[in-house]
Protein backbone atom coordinates (compact mmCIF):
# COMPACT_ATOMS: atom_id res chain seq x y z
CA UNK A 1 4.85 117.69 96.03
CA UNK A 2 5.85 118.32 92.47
CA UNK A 3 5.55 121.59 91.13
CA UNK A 4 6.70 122.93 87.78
CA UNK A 5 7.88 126.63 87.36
CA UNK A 6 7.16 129.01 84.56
CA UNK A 7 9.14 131.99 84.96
CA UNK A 8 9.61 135.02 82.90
CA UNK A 9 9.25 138.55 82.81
CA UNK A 10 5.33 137.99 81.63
CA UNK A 11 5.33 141.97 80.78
CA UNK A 12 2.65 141.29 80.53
CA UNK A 13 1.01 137.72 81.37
CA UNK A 14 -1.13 136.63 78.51
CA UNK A 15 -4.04 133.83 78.23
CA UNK A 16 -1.12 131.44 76.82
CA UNK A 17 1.19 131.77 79.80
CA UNK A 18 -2.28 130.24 81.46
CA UNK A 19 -2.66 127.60 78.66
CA UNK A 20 0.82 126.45 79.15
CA UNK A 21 0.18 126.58 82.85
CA UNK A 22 -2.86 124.32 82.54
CA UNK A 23 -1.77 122.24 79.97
CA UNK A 24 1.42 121.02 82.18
CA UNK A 25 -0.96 120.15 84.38
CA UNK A 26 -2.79 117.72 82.67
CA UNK A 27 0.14 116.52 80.77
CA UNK A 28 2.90 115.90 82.56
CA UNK A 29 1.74 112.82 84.74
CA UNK A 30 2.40 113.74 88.82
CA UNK A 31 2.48 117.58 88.58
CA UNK A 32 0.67 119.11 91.27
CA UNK A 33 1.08 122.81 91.09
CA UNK A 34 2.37 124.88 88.76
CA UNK A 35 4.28 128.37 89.79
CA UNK A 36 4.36 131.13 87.78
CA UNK A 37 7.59 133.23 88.87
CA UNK A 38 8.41 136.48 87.49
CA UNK A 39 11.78 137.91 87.18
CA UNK A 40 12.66 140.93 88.69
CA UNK A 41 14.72 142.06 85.85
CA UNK A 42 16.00 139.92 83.25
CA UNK A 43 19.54 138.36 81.99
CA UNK A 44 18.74 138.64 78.25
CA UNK A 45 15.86 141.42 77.52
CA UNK A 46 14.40 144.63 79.27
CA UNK A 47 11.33 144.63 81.36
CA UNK A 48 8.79 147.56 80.72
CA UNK A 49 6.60 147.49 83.69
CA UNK A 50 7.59 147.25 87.41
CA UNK A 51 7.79 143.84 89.33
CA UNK A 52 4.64 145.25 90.95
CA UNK A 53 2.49 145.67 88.06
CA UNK A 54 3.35 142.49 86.93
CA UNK A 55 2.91 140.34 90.09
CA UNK A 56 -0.48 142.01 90.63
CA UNK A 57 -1.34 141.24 86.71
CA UNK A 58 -0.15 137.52 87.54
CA UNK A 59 -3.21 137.50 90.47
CA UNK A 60 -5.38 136.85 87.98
CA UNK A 61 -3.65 133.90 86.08
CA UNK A 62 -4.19 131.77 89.88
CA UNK A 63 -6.28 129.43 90.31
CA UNK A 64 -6.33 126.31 92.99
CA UNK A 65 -3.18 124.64 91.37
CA UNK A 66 -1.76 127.69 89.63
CA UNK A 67 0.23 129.56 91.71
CA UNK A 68 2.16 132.86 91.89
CA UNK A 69 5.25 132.78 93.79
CA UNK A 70 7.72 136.29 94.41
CA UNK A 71 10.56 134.28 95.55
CA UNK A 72 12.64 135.78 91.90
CA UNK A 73 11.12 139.26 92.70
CA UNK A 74 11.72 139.39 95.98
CA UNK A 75 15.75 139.60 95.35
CA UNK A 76 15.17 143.09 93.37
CA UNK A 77 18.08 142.09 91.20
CA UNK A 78 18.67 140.42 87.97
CA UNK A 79 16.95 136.82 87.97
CA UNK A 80 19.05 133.69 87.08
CA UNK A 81 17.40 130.70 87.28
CA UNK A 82 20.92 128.81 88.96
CA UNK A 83 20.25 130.71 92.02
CA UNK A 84 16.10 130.25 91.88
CA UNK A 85 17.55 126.38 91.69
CA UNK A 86 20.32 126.53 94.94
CA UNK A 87 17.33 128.35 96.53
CA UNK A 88 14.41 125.80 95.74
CA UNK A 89 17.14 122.99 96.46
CA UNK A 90 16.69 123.69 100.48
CA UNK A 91 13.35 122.19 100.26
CA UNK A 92 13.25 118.54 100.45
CA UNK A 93 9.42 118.21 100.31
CA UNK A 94 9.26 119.51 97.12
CA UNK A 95 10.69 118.41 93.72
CA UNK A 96 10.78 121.35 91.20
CA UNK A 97 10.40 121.61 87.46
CA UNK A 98 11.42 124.42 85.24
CA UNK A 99 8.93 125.04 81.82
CA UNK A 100 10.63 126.67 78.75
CA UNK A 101 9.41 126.80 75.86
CA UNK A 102 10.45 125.54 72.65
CA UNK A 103 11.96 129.07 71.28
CA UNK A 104 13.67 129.34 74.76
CA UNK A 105 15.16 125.46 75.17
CA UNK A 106 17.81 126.44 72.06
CA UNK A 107 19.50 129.11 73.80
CA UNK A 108 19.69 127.30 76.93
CA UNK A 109 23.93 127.38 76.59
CA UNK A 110 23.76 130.96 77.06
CA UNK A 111 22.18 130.72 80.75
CA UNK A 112 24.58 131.16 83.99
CA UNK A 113 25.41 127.73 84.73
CA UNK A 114 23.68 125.86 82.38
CA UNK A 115 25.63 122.86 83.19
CA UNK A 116 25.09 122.85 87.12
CA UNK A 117 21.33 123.07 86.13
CA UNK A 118 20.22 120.11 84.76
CA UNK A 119 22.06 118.50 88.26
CA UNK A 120 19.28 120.50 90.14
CA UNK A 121 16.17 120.69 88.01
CA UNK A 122 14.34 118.78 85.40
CA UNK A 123 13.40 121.11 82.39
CA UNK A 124 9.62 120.55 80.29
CA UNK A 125 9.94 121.78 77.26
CA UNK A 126 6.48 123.25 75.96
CA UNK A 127 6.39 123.33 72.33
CA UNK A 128 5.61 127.38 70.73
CA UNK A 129 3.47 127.36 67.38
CA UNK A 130 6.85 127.97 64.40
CA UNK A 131 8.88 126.52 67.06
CA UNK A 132 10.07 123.28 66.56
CA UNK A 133 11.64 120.79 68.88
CA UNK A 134 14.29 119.41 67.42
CA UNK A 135 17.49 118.24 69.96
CA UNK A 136 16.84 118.92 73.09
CA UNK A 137 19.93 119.20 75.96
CA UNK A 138 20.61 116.94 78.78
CA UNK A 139 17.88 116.58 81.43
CA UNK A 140 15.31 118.57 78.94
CA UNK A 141 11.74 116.37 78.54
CA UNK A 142 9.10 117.55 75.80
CA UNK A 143 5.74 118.14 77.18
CA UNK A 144 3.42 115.34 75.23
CA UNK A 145 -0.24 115.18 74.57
CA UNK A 146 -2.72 116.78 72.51
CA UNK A 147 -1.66 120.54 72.88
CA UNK A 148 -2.80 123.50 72.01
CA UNK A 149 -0.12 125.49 70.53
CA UNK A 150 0.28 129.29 69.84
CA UNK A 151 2.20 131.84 68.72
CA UNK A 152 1.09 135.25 70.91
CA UNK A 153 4.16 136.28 73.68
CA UNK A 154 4.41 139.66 75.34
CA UNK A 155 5.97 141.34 72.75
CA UNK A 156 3.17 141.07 70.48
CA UNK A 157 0.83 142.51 72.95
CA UNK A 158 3.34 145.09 74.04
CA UNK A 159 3.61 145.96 70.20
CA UNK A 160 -0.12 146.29 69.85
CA UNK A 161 -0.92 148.42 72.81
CA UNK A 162 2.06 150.79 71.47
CA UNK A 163 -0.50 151.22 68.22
CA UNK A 164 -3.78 151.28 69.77
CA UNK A 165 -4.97 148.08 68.36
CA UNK A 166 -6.88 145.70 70.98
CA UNK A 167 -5.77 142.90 72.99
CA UNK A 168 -8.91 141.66 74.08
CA UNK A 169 -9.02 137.43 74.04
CA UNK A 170 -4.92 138.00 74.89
CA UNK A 171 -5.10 138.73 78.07
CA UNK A 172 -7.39 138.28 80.71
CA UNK A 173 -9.62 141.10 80.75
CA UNK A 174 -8.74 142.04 84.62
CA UNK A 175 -5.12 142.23 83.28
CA UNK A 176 -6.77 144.02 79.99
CA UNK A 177 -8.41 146.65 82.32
CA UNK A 178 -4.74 146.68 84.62
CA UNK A 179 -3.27 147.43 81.52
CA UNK A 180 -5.41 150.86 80.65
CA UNK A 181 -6.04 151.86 84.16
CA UNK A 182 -1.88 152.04 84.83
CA UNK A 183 -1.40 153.47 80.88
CA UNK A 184 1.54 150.62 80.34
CA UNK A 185 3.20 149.58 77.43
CA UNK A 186 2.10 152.81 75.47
C-alpha cells in the first residue's frame, strides 16, 4: 500500500490539515491512505496542548482513507522524522510518503539527517497560499493539480482563541467544541 504522512504538532488540527489530506489523495496518482501523525513534542517550536488533546482532536479529521496513526506520540519524546523513517522502513508492505508543505520544504537542511532521508522516503511538497515553490531538494515532488490553497495554520487559530475572536469554518466544529470544553489555547 502507499500511504503518505502528514505530521506535525496540529495544536490544533484545522479544516486545511484535512484539505491537504484529501487533496493528496486525489492528486498524487497511487496514494491510498493518508496518515496524519502528530509529534509528541517538536524539534523546532513548542506544543501548547498535550499529545492527548491533540490525538483525540485528530479523531475527527478520519475518515475511510484518512488515518490517525500514534506511532510519533507513542515515543513521549521529541519527534524526528529520521527515526519515524528507520521505524516505517521495517515494513515492506508499505511504501511511505512524507507531506510538507511549501513554507516547511525550505528549511528542510535544518532536519536531523536530512541527507539519510530522502534514501528512505519520498517527500510531496503541498504548496501554502504566499508560499512559493521555487527549488525544491533531492527526492522532494510538488503536489500537482487544481488545488485549493490557503493560508490558515495553527498559529493563527491559537492567536485568535488567545483574543476571543471565533474559529468557526477553521476547525471542525467537534474540534471547535474540544477546544472550549478543555479551555486550550487561552
Amino acid at each position: 500500500m502507499n500511504i503518505a504522512i502528514l505530521g506535525g504538532r496540529f495544536d490544533p488540527p484545522h479544516i486545511w490539515h484535512y484539505w491537504t489530506a484529501q487533496q493528496v489523495l486525489e492528486n498524487v496518482p497511487g496514494i491510498e491512505e493518508v496518515w496524519l501523525l502528530p509529534d509528541y513534542q517538536n524539534a523546532f517550536k513548542p506544543i501548547v496542548a498535550s499529545a492527548l488533546e491533540r490525538i483525540e482532536m485528530l479523531h475527527y479529521l478520519e475518515t475511510g482513507r484518512i488515518r490517525l496513526s500514534t506511532i510519533a506520540a507513542a515515543h513521549e519524546e521529541t519527534t524526528f522524522t529520521i527515526d519515524i523513517a528507520h521505524e516505517l522502513s521495517g515494513d515492506t508492505a508499505n511504501r511511505y510518503y512524507w507531506i510538507v508543505g511549501s513554507d516547511i520544504a525550505g528549511e528542510f537542511s535544518k532536519w536531523r539527517d536530512y541527507q539519510k532521508l530522502t534514501k528512505i522516503l519520498q517527500f510531496l511538497v503541498f504548496p501554502r497560499k504566499d508560499y512559493p515553490i521555487k527549488n525544491l531538494p533531492f527526492g522532494f515532488k510538488r503536489v500537482e493539480g487544481n488545488l485549493m490553497l490557503s493560508n490558515i495554520s495553527s498559529s493563527l487559530i491559537r492567536d485568535r482563541v488567545k483574543v476571543g475572536k471565533t474559529i468557526s469554518g477553521l476547525v471542525y466544529p467537534e474540534v471547535e467544541d474540544y477546544i472550549k470544553r478543555k479551555n486550550l489555547y487561552k
